[in-house]
C-alpha atoms as a PDB file:
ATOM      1  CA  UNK A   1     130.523 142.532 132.526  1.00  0.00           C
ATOM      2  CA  UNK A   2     130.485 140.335 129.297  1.00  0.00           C
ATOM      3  CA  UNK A   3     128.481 137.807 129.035  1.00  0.00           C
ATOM      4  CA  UNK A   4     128.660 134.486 130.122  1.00  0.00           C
ATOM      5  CA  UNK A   5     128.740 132.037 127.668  1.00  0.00           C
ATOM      6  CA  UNK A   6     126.046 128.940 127.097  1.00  0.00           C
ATOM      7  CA  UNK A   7     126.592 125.364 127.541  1.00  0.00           C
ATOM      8  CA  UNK A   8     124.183 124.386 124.995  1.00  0.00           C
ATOM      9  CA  UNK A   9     125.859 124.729 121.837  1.00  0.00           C
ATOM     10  CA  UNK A  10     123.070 126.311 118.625  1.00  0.00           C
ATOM     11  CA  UNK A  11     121.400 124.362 117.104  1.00  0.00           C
ATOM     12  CA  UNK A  12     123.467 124.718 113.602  1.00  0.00           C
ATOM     13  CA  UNK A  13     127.023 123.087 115.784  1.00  0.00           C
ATOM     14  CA  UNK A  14     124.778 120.236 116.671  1.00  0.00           C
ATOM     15  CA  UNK A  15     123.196 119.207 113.221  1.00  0.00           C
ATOM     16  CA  UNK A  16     125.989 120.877 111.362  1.00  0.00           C
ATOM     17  CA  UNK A  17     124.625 120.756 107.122  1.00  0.00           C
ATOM     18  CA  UNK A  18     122.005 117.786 107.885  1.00  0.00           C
ATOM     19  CA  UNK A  19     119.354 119.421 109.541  1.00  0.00           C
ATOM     20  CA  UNK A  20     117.579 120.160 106.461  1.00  0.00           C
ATOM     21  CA  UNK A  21     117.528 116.342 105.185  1.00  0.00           C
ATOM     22  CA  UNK A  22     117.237 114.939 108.616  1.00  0.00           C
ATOM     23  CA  UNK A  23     114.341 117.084 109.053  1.00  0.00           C
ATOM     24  CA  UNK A  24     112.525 115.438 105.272  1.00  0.00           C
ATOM     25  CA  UNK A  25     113.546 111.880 105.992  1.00  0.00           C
ATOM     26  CA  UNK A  26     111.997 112.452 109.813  1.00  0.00           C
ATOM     27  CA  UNK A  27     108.644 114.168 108.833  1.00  0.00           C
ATOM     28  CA  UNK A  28     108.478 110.977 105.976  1.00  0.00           C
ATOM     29  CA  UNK A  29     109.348 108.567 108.672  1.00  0.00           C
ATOM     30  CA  UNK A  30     106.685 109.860 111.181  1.00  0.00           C
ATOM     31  CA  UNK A  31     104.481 109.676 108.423  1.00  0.00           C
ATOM     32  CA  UNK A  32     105.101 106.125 107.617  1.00  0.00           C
ATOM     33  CA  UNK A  33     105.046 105.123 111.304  1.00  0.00           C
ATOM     34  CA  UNK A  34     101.654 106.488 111.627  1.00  0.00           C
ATOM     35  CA  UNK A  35      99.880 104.845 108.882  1.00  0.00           C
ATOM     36  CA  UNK A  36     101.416 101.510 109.545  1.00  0.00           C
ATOM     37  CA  UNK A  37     100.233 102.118 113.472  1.00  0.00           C
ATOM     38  CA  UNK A  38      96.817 103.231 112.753  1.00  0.00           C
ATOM     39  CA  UNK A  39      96.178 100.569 109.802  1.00  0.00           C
ATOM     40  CA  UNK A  40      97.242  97.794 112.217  1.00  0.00           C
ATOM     41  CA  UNK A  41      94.721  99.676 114.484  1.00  0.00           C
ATOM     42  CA  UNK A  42      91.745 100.069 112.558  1.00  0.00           C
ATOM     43  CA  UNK A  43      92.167  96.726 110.448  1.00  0.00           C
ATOM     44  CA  UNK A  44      92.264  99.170 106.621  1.00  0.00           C
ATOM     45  CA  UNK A  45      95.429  97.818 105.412  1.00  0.00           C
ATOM     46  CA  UNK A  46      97.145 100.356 102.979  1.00  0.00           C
ATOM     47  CA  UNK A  47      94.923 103.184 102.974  1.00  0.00           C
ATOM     48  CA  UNK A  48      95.941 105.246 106.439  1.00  0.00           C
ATOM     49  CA  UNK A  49      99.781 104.372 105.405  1.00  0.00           C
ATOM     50  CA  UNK A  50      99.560 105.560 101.961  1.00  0.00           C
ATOM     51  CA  UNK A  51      97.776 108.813 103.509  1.00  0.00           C
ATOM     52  CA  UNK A  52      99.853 109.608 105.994  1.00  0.00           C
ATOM     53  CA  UNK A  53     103.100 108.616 103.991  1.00  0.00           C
ATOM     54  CA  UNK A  54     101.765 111.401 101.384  1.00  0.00           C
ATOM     55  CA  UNK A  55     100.902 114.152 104.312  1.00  0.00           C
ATOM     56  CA  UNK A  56     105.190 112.830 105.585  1.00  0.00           C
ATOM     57  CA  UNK A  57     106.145 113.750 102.532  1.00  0.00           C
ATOM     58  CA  UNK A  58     104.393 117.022 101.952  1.00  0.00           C
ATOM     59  CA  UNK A  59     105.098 118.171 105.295  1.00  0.00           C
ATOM     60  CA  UNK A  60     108.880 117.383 104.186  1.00  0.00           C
ATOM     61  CA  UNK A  61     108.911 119.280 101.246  1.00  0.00           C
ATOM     62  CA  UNK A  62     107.428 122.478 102.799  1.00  0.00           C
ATOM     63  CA  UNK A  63     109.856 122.557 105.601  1.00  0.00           C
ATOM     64  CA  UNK A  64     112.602 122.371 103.269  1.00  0.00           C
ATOM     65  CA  UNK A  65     110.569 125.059 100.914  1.00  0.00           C
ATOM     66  CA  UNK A  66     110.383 126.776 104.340  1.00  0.00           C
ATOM     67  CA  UNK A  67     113.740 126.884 105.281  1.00  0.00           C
ATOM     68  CA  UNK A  68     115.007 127.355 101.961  1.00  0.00           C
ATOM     69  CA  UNK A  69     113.106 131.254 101.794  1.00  0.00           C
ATOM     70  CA  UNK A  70     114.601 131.676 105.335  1.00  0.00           C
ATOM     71  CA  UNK A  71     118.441 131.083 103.929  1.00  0.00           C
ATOM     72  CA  UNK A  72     117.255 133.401 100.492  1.00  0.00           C
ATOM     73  CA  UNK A  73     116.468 136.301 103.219  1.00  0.00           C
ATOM     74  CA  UNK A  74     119.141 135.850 105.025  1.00  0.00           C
ATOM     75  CA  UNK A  75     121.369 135.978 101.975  1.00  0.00           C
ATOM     76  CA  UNK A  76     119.656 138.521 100.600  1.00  0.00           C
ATOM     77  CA  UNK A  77     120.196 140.724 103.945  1.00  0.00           C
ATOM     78  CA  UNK A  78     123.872 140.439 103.630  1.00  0.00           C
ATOM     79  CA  UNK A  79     124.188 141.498 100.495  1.00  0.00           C
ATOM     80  CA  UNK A  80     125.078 137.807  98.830  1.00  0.00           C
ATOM     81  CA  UNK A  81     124.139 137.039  95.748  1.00  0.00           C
ATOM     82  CA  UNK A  82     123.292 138.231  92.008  1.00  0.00           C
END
């Protein structure tokens, strides 16, 4: 019996090529948006914003450092490449 096929597409139909950038912009976003909420919180003006803008942007770049050793494996796997 073969078998039956999903309704929920994978994940790379959905995104298609802008996962990778959607996911650095997000993680800086989220970053942003949770300095700004916890300096309006606490009353320190720049400092948890700058912090947590730095952590967004870290966490961006090793996702995309991340995801960039997964596509080199794969690559490599297959046989691509010099």
């Amino acid at each position: 019996m073969p078998a039956k096929p999903s309704l929920v597409p994978p994940a790379e139909r959905i995104t298609g090529d802008l996962s990778e950038g959607a996911d650095f912009i997000s993680s800086i976003v989220a970053g942003l948006l949770i300095g700004l909420l916890l300096d309006a919180w606490l009353g320190i003006r720049p400092i948890m914003t700058v912090v947590w803008l730095l952590a967004g942007i870290g966490v961006g770049f090793w996702r995309l450092w991340r995801r960039s050793a997964e596509l080199e494996d794969d690559a490599a796997g297959r046989g691509y490449g010099a």
